[in-house]
C-alpha atoms as a PDB file:
ATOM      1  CA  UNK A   1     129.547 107.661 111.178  1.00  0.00           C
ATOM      2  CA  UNK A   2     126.329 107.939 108.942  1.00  0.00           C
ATOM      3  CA  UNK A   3     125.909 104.925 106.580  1.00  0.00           C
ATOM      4  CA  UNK A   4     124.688 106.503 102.976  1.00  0.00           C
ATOM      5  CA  UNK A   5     123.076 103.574 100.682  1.00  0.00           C
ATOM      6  CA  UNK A   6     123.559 103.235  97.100  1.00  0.00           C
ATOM      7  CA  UNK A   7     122.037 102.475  94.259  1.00  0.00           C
ATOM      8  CA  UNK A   8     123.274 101.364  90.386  1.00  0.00           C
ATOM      9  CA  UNK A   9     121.325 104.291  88.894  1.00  0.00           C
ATOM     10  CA  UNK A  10     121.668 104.796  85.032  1.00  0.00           C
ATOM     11  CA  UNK A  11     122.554 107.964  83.675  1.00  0.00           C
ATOM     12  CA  UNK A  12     121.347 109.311  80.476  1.00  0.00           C
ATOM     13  CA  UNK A  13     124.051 111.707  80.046  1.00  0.00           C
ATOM     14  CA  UNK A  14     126.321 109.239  79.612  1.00  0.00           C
ATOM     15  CA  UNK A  15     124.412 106.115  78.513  1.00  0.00           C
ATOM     16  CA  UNK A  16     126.569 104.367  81.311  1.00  0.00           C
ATOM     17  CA  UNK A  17     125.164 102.769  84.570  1.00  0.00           C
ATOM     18  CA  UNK A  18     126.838 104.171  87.710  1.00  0.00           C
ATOM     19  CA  UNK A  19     126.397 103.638  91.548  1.00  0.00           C
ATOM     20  CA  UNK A  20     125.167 106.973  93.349  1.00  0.00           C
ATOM     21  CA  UNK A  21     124.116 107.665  96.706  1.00  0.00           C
ATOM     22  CA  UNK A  22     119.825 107.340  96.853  1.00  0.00           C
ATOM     23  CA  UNK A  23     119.102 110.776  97.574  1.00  0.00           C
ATOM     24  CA  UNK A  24     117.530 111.592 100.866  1.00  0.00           C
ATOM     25  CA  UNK A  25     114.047 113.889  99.958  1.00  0.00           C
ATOM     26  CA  UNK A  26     111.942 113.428  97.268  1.00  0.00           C
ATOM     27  CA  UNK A  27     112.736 116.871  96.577  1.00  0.00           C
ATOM     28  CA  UNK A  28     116.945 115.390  95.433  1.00  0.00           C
ATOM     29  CA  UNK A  29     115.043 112.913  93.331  1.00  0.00           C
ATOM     30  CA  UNK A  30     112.542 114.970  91.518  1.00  0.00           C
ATOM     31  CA  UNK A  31     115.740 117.213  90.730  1.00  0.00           C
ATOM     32  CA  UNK A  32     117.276 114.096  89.264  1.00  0.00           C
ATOM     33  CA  UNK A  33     114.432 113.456  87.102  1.00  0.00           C
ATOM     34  CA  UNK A  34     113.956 117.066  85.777  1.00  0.00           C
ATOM     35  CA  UNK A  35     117.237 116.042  83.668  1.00  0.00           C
ATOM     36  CA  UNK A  36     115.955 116.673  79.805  1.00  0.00           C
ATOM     37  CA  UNK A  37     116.762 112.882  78.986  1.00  0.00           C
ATOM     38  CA  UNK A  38     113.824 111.770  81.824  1.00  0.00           C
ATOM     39  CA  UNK A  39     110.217 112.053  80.382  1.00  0.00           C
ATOM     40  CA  UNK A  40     107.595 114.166  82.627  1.00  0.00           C
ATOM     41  CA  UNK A  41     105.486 110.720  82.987  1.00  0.00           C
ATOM     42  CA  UNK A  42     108.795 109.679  85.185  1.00  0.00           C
ATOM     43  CA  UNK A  43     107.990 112.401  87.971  1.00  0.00           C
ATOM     44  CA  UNK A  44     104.627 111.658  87.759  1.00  0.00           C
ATOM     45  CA  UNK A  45     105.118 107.656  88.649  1.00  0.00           C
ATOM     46  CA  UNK A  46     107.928 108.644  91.408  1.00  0.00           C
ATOM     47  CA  UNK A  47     104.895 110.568  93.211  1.00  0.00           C
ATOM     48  CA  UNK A  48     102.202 107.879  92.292  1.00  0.00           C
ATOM     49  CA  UNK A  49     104.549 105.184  93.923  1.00  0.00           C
ATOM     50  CA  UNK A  50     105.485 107.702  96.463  1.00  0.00           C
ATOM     51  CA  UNK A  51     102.493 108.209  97.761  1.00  0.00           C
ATOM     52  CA  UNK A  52     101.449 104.659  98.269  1.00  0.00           C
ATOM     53  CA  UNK A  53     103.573 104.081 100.543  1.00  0.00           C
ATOM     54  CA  UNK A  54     107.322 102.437  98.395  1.00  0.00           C
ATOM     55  CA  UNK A  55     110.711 103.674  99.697  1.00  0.00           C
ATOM     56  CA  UNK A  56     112.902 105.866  97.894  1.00  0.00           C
ATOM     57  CA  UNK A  57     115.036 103.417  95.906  1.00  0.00           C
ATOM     58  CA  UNK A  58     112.642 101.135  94.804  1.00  0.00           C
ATOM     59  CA  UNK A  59     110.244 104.026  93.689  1.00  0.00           C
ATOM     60  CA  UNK A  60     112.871 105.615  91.726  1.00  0.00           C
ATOM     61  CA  UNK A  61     113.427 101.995  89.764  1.00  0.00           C
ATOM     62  CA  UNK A  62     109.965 101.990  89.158  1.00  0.00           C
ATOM     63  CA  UNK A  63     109.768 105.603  87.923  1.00  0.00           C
ATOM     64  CA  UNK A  64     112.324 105.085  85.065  1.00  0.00           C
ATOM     65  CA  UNK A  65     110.364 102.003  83.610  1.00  0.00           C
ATOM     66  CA  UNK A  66     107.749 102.421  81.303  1.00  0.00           C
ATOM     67  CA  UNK A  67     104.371 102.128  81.643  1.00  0.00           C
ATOM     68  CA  UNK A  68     101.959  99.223  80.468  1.00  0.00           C
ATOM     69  CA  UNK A  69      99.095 100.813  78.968  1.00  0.00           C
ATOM     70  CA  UNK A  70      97.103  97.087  79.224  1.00  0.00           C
ATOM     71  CA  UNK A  71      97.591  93.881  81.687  1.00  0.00           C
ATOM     72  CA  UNK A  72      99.225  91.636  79.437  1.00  0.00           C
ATOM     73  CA  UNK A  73      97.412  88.250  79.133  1.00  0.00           C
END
């Protein structure tokens, strides 16, 4: 039996936080973020994150946060 992870994910559909399987491909997650409630700069941190080197769920926590413009100090 295959063992599917899952993640509290919040939905902006709803406004409610829900637990969902992590998707499997970055393909499934750049589908999730393509919802009209996700801003493009979302996709574009899932790849940055992506590509150096952070798993799946972690990445997609990341992606949903905004960005600081300036270290804060």
């Amino acid at each position: 039996m295959e063992r599917h992870e899952r993640m509290r994910w919040y939905n902006p559909a709803s406004g409610e936080f829900e637990w969902r399987e992590i998707p499997r491909s970055n393909e499934k997650v750049l589908r999730l973020l393509e919802a009209p409630s996700h801003a493009p700069a979302c996709k574009d941190a899932y790849r940055e994150w992506r590509a150096l080197g952070a798993g799946v769920k972690t990445t997609l926590i990341r992606a949903k946060r905004p960005r600081r413009s300036a270290p804060r100090g």
